[in-house]
C-alpha atoms as a PDB file:
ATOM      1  CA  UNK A   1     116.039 117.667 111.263  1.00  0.00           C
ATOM      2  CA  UNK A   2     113.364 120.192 112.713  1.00  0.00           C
ATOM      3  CA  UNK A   3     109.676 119.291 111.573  1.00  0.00           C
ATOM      4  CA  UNK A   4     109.819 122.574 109.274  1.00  0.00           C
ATOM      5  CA  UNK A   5     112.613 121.577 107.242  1.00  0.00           C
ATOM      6  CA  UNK A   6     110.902 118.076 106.845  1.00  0.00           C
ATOM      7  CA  UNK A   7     108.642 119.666 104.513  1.00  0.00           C
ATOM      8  CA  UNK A   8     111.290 121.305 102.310  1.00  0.00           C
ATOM      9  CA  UNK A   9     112.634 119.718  99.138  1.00  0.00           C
ATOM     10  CA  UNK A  10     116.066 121.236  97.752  1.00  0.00           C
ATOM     11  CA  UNK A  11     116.887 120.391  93.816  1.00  0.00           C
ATOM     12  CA  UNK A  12     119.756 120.944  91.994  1.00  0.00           C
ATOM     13  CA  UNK A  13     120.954 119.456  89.052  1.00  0.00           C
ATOM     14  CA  UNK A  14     124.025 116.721  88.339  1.00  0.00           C
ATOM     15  CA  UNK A  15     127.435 118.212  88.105  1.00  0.00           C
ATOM     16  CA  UNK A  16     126.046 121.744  88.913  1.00  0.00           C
ATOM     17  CA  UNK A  17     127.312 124.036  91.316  1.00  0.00           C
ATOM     18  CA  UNK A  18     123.761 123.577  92.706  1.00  0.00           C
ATOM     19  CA  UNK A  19     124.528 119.498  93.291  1.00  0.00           C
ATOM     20  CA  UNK A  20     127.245 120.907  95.918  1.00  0.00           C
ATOM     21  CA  UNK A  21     124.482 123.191  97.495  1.00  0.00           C
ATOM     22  CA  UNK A  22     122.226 120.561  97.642  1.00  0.00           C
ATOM     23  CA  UNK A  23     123.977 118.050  99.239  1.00  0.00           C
ATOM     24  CA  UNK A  24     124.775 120.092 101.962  1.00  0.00           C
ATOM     25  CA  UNK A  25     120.879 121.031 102.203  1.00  0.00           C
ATOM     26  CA  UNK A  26     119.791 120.202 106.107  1.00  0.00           C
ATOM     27  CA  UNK A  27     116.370 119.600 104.135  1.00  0.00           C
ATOM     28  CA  UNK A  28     115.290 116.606 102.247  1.00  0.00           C
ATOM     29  CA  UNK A  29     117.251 116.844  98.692  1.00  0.00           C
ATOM     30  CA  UNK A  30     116.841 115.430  95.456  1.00  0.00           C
ATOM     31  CA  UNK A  31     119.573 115.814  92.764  1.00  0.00           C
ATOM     32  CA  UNK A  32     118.114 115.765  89.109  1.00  0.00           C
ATOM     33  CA  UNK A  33     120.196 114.099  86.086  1.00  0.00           C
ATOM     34  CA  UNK A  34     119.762 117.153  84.015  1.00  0.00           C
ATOM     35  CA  UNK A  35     117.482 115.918  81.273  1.00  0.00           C
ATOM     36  CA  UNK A  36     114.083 117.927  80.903  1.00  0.00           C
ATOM     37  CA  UNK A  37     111.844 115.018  80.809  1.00  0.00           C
ATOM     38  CA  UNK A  38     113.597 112.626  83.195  1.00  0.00           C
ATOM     39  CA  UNK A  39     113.994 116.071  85.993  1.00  0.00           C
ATOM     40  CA  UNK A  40     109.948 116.223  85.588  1.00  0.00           C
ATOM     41  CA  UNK A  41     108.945 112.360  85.749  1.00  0.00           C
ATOM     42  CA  UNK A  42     111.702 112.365  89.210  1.00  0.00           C
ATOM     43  CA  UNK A  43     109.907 115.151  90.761  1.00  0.00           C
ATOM     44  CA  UNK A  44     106.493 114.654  89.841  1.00  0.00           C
ATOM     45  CA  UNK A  45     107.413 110.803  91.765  1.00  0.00           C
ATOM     46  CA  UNK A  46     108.790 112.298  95.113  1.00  0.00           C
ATOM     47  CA  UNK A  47     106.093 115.269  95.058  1.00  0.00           C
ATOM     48  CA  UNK A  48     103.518 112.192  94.838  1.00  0.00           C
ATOM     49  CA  UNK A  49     105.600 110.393  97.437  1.00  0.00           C
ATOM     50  CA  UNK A  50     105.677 112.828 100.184  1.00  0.00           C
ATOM     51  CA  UNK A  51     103.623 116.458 100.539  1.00  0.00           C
ATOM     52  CA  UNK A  52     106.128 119.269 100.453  1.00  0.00           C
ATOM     53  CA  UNK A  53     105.062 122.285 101.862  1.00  0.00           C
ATOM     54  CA  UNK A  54     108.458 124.115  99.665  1.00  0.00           C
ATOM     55  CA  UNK A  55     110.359 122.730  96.367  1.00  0.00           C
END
């Protein structure tokens, strides 16, 4: 993985068309369960975890 995509989060949802786009990201991905709360406590965690330049 190139240093630019290191700073590139791809998110897609669970059982989504986007899960299968995601997964096959060459970018650091995160698939979200789906649930408006849980999505935004998950991301908020990995945005404090590591500073993405893209989400």
């Amino acid at each position: 993985m190139n240093e630019i995509m290191k700073n590139v989060l791809a998110t897609g949802f669970h059982d989504t068309s986007s899960e299968i786009l995601v997964k096959k990201a060459v970018c650091k991905s995160l698939v979200l369960p789906n649930d408006k709360i849980l999505d935004s406590q998950i991301l908020l965690a990995e945005a404090d975890r590591h500073s993405y330049k893209y989400i």
